[in-house]
N, C-alpha and C. Protein backbone atom coordinates (compact mmCIF):
# COMPACT_ATOMS: atom_id res chain seq x y z
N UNK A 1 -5.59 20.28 14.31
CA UNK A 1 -5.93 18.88 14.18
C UNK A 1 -5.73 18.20 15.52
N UNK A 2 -6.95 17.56 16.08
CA UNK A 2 -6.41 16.62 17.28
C UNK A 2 -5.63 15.80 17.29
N UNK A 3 -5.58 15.05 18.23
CA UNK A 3 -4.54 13.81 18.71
C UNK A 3 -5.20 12.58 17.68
N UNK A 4 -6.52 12.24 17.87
CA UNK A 4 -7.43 11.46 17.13
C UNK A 4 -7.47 11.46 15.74
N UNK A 5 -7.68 13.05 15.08
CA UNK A 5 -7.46 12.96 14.20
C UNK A 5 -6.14 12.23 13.24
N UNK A 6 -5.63 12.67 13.57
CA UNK A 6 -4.17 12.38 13.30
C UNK A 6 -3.94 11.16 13.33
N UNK A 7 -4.30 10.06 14.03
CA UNK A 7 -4.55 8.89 14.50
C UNK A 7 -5.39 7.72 13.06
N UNK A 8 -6.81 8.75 12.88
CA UNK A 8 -7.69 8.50 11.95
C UNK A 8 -6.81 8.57 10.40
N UNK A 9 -6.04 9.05 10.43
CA UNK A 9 -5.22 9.85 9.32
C UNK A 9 -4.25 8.81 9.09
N UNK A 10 -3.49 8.64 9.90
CA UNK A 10 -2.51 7.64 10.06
C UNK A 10 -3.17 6.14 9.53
N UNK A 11 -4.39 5.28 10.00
CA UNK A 11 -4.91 4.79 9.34
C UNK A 11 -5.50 4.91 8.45
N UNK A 12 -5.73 5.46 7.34
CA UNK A 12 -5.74 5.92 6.39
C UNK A 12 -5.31 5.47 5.12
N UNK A 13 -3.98 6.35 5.74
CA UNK A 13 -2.80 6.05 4.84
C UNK A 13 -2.02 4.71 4.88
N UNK A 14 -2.24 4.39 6.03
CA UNK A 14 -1.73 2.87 5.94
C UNK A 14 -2.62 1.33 5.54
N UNK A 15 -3.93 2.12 4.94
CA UNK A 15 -4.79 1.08 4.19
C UNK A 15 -4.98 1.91 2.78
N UNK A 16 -4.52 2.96 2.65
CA UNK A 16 -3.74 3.61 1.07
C UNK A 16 -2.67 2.57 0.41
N UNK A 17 -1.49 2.71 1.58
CA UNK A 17 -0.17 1.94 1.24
C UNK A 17 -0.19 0.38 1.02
N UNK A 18 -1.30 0.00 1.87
CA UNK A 18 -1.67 -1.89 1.88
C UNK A 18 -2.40 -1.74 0.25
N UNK A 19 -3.00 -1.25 0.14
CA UNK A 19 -3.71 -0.95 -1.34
C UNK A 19 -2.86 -1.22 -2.24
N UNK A 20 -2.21 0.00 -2.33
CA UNK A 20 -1.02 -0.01 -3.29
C UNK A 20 -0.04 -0.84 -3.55
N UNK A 21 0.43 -1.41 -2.11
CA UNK A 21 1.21 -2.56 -2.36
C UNK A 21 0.51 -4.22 -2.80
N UNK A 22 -0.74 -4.26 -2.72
CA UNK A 22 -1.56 -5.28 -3.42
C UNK A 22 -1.54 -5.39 -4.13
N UNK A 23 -1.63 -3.99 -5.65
CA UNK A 23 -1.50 -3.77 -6.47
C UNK A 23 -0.63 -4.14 -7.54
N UNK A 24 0.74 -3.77 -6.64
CA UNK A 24 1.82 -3.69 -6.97
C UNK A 24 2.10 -5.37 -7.10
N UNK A 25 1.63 -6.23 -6.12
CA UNK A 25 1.59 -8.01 -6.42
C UNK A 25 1.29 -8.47 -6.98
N UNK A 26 -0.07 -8.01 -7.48
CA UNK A 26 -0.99 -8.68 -8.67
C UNK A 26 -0.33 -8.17 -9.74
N UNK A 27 0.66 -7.07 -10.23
CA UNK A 27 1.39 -6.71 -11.01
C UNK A 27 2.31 -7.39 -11.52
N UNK A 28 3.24 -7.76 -10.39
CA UNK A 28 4.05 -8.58 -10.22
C UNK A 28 3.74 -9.97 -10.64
N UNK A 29 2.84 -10.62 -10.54
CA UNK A 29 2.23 -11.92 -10.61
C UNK A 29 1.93 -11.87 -12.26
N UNK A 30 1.14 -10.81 -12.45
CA UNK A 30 0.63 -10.95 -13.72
C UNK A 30 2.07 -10.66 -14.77
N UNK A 31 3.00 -9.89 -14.37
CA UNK A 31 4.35 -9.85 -15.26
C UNK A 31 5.12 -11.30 -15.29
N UNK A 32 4.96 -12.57 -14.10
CA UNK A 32 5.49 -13.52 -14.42
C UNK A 32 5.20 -14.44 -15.07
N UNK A 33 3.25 -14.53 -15.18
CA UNK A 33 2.35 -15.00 -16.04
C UNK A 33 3.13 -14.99 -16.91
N UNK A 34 2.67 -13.75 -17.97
CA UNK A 34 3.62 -13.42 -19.09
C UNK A 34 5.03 -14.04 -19.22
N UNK A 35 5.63 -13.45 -18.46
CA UNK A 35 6.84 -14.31 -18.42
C UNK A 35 6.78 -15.85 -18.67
N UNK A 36 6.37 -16.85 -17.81
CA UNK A 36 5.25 -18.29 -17.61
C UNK A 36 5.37 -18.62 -19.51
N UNK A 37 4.56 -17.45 -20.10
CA UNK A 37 3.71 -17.81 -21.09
C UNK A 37 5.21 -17.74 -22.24
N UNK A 38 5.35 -16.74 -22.27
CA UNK A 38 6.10 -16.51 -23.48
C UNK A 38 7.79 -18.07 -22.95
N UNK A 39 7.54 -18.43 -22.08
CA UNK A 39 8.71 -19.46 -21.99
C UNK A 39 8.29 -20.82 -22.36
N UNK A 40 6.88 -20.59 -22.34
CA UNK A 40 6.31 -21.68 -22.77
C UNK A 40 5.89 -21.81 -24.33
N UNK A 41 5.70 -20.56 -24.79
CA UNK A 41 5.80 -20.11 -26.28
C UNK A 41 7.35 -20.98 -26.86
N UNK A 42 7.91 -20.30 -26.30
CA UNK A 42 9.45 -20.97 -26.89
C UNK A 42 9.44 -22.38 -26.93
N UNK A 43 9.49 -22.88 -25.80
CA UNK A 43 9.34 -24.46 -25.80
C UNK A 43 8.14 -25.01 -26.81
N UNK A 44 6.84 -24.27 -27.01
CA UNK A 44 6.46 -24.88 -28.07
C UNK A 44 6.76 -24.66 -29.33
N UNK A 45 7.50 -23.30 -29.57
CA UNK A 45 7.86 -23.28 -30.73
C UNK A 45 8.97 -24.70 -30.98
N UNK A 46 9.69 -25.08 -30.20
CA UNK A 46 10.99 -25.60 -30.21
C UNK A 46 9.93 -27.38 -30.98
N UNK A 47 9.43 -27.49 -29.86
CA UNK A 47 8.77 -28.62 -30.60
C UNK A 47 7.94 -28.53 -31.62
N UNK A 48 7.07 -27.55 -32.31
CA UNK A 48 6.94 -27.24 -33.75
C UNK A 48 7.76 -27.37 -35.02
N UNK A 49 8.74 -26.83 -34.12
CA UNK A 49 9.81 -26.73 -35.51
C UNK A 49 10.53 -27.79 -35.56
N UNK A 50 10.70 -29.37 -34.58
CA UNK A 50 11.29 -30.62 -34.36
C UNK A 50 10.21 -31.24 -35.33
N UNK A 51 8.89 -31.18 -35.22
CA UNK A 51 7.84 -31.84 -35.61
C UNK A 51 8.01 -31.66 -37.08
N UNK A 52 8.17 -30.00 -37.47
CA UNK A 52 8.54 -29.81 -38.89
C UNK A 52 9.41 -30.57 -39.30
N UNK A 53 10.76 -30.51 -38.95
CA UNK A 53 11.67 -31.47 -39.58
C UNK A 53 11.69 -32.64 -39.52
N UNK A 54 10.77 -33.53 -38.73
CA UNK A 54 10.90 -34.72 -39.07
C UNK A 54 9.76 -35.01 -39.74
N UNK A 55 8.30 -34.43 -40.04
CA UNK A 55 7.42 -34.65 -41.06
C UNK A 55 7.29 -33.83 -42.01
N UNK A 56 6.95 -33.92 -43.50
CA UNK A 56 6.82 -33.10 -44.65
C UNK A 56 5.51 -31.86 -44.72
N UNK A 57 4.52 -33.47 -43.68
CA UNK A 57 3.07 -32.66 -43.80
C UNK A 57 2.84 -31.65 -43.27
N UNK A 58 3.38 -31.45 -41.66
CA UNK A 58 3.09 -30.81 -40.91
C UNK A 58 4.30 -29.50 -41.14
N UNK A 59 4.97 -29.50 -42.15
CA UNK A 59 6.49 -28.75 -42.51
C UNK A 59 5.17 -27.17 -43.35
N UNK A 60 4.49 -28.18 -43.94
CA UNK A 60 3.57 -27.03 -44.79
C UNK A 60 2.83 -26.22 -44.05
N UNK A 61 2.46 -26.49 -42.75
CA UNK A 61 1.46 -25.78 -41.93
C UNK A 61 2.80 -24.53 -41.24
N UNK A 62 3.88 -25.11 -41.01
CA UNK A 62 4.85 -24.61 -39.92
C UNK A 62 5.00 -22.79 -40.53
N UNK A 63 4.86 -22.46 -41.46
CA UNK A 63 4.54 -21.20 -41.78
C UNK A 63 3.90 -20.23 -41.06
N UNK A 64 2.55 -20.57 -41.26
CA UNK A 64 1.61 -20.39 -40.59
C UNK A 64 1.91 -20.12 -38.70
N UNK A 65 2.40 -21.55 -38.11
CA UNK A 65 2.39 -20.90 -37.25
C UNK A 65 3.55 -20.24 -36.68
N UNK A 66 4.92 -20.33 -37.61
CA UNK A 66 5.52 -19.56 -37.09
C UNK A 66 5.22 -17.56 -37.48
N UNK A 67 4.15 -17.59 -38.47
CA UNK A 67 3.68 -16.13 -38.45
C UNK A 67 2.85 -15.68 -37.26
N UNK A 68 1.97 -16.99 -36.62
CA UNK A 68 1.55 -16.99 -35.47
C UNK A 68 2.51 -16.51 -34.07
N UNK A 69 3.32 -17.56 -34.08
CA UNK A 69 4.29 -17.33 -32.94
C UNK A 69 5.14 -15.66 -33.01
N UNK A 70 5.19 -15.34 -33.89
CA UNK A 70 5.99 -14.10 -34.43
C UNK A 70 4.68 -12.87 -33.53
N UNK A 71 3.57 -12.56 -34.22
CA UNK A 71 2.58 -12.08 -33.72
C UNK A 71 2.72 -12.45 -31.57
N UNK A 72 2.10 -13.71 -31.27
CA UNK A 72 2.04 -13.98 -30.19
C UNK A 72 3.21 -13.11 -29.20
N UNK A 73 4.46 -13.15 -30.09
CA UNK A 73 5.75 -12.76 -29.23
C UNK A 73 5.81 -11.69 -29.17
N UNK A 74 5.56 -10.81 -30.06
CA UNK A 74 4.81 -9.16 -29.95
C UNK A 74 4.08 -8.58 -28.99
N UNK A 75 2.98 -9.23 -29.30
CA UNK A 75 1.96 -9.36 -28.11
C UNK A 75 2.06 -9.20 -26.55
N UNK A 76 2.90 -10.39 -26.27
CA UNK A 76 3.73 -10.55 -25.09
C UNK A 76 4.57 -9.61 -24.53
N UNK A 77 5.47 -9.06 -25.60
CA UNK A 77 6.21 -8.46 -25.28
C UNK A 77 5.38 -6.76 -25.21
N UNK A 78 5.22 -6.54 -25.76
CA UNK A 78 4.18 -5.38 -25.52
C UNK A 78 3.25 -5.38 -24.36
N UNK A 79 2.71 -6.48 -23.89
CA UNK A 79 1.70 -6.36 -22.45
C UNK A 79 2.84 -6.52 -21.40
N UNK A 80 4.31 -7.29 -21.22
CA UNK A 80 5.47 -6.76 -20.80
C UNK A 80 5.77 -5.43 -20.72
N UNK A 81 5.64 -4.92 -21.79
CA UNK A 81 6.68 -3.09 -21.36
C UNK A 81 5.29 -2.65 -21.03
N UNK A 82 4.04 -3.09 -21.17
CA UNK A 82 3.05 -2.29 -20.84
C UNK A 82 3.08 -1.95 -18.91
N UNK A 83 3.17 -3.63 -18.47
CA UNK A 83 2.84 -4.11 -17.15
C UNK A 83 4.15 -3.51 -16.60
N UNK A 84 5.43 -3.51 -17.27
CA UNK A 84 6.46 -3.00 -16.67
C UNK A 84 6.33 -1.50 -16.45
N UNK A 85 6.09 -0.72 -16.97
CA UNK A 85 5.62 0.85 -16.72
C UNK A 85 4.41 0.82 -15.62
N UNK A 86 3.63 -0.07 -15.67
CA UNK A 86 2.75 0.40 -14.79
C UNK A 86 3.75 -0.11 -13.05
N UNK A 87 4.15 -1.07 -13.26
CA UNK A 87 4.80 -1.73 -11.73
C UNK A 87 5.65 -0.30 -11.53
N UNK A 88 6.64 0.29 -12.46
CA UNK A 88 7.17 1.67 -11.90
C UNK A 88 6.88 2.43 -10.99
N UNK A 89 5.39 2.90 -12.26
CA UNK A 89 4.23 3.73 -11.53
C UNK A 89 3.75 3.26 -10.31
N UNK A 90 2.86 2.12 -10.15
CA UNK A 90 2.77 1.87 -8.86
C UNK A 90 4.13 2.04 -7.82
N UNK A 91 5.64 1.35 -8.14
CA UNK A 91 6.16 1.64 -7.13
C UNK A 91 6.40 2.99 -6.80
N UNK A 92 6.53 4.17 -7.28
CA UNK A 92 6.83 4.91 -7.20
C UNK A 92 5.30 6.20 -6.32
N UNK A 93 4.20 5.57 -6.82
CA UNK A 93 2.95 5.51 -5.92
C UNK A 93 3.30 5.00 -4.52
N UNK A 94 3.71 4.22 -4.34
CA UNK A 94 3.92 2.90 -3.02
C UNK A 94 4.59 4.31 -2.59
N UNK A 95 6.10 4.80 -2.71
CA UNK A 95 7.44 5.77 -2.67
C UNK A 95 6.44 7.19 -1.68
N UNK A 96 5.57 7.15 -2.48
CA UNK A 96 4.97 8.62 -2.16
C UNK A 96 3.82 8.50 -0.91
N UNK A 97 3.23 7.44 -1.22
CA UNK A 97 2.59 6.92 0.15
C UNK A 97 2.99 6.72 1.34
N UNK A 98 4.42 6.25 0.92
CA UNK A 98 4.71 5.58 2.44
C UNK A 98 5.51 7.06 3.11
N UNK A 99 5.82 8.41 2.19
CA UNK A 99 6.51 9.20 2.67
C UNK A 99 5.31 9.83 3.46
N UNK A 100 3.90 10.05 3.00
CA UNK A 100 3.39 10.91 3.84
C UNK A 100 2.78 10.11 4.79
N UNK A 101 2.54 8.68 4.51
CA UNK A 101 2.34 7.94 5.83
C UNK A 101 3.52 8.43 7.38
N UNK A 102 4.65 8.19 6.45
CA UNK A 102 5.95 8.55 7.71
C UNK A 102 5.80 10.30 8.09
N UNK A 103 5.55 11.11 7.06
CA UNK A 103 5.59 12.16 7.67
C UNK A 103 4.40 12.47 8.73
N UNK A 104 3.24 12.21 8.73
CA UNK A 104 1.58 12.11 9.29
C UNK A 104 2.29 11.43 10.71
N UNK A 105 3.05 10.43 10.91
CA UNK A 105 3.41 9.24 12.04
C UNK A 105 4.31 9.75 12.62
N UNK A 106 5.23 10.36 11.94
CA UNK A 106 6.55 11.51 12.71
C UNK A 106 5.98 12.86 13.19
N UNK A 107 4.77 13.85 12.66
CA UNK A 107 4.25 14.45 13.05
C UNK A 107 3.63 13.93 14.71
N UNK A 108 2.61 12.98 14.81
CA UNK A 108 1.74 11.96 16.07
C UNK A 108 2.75 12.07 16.87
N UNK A 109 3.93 11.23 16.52
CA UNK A 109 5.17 11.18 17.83
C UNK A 109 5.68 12.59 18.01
N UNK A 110 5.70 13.65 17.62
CA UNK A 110 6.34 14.86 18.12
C UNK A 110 5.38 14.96 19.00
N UNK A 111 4.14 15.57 18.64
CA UNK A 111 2.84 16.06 19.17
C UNK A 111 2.63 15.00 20.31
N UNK A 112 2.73 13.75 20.89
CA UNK A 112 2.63 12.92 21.87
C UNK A 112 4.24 13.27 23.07
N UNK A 113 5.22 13.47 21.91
CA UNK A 113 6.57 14.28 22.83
C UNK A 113 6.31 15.14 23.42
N UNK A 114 5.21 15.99 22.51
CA UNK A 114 5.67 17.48 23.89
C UNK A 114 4.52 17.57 24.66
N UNK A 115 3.62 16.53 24.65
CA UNK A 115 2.67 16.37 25.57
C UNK A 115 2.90 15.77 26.51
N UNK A 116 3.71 14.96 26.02
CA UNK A 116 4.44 14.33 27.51
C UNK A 116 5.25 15.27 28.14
N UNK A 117 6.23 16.05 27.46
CA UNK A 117 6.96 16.74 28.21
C UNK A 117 6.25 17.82 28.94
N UNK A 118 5.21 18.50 28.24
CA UNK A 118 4.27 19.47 29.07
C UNK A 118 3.78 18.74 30.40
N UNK A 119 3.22 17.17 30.27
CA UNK A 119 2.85 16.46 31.58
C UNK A 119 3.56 16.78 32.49
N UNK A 120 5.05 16.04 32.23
CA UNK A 120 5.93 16.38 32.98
C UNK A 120 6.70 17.59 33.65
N UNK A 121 6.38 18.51 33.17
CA UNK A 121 6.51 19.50 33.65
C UNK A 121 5.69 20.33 34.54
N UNK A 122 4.32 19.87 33.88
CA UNK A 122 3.54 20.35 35.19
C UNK A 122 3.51 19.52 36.77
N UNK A 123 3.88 18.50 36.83
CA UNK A 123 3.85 17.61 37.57
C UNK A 123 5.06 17.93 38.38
N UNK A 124 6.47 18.26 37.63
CA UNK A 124 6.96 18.59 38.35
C UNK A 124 7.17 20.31 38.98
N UNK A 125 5.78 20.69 38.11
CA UNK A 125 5.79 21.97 39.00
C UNK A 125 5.11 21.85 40.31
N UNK A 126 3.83 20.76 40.46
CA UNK A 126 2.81 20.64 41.19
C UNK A 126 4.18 19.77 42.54
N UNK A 127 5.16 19.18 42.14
CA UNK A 127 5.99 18.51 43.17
C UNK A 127 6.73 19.94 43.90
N UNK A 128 7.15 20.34 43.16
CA UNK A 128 7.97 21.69 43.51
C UNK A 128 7.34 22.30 44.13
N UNK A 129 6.07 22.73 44.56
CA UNK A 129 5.04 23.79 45.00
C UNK A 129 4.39 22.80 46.26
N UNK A 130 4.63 21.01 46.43
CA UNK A 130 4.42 20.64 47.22
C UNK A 130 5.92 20.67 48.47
N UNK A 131 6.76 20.36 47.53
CA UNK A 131 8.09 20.72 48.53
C UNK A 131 8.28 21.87 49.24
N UNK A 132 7.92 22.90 47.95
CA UNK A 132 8.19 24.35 48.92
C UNK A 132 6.89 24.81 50.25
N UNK A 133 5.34 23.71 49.76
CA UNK A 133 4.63 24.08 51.06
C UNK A 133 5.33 23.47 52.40
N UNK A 134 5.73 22.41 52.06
CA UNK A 134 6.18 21.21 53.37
C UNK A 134 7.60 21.84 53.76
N UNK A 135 8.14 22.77 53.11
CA UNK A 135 9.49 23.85 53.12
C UNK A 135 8.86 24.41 54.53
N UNK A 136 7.84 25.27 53.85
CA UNK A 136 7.30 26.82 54.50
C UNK A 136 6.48 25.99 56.27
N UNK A 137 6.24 25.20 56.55
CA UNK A 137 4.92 24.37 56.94
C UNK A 137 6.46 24.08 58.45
N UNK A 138 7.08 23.65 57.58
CA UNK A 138 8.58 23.01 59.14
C UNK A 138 9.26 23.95 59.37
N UNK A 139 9.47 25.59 58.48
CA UNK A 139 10.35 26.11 58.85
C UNK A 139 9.22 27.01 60.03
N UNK A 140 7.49 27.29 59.94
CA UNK A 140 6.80 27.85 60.27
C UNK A 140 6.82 27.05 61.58
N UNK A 141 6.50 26.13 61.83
CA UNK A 141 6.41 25.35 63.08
C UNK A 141 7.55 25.54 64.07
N UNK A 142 9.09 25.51 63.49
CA UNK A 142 10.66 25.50 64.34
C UNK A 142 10.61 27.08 64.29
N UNK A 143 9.45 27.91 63.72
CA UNK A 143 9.65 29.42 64.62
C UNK A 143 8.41 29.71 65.79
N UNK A 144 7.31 28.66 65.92
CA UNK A 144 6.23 28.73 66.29
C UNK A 144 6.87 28.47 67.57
N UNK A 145 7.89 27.30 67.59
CA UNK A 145 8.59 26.31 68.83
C UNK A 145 9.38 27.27 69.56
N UNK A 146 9.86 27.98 69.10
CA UNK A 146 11.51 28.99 69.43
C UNK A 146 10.55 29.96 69.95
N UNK A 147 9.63 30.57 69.16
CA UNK A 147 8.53 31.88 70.27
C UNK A 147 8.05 31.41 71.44
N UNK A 148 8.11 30.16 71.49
CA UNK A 148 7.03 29.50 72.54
C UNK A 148 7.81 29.12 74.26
């Protein structure tokens, strides 16, 4: 795999992980909805059942909707444990993404390490091989001088 590739790869996975964690918000959002709703369920139950006791008429309907509210709270609570299993799942999606994102990105930086270090090494072979000409070049000249 090239340098590029790897690169291509790396973005990738890190518009995998932006994905997932989007996901994971609108999850989030939609579990507080719910939440939102069913607190607002309560509060209307609360004033239903005030309304009951202080009128007779509306005491006869209150049946009704407290078989309603009973249902509704089910409901709720069920698209709750539903949305809550899935936020798991996604996080635990998110968990697995971001490991092979890091492993793909820790791979790039090794592979950029020992390319550097190979640079460097040739460079300082190409210095070394310039020292030892400019070595050979003054010690050749101070015997050229001494024959002469």
């Amino acid at each position: 795999m090239s340098k590029d590739e790897l690169k291509v790869l790396i973005r990738i996975y890190k518009f995998e992980l932006d994905e997932k964690q989007r996901k994971l918000v609108n999850l989030l959002r939609f579990e507080q909805a719910l939440l939102n709703r069913k607190a607002l369920l309560e509060e209307r139950f609360k004033q239903e059942e005030a309304t009951a006791n202080e009128n007779p008429l509306t005491a006869l309907t209150f049946g009704a909707y407290v078989d309603w509210h009973v249902k509704e709270n089910k409901r709720l609570d069920r698209a709750l444990a539903e949305n809550g299993e899935e936020i798991v799942s996604m996080r635990e999606e998110i968990r697995e993404a971001y490991l092979e994102l890091k492993t793909v990105e820790i791979t790039q930086e090794n592979r950029e390490k020992r390319q550097l270090d190979e640079l460097k090494r040739k460079i300082n072979n190409i210095l070394d091989e310039i020292g030892l000409n400019s070595h050979r070049r003054k010690q050749y000249t101070k015997t050229e001088k001494k024959d002469s």
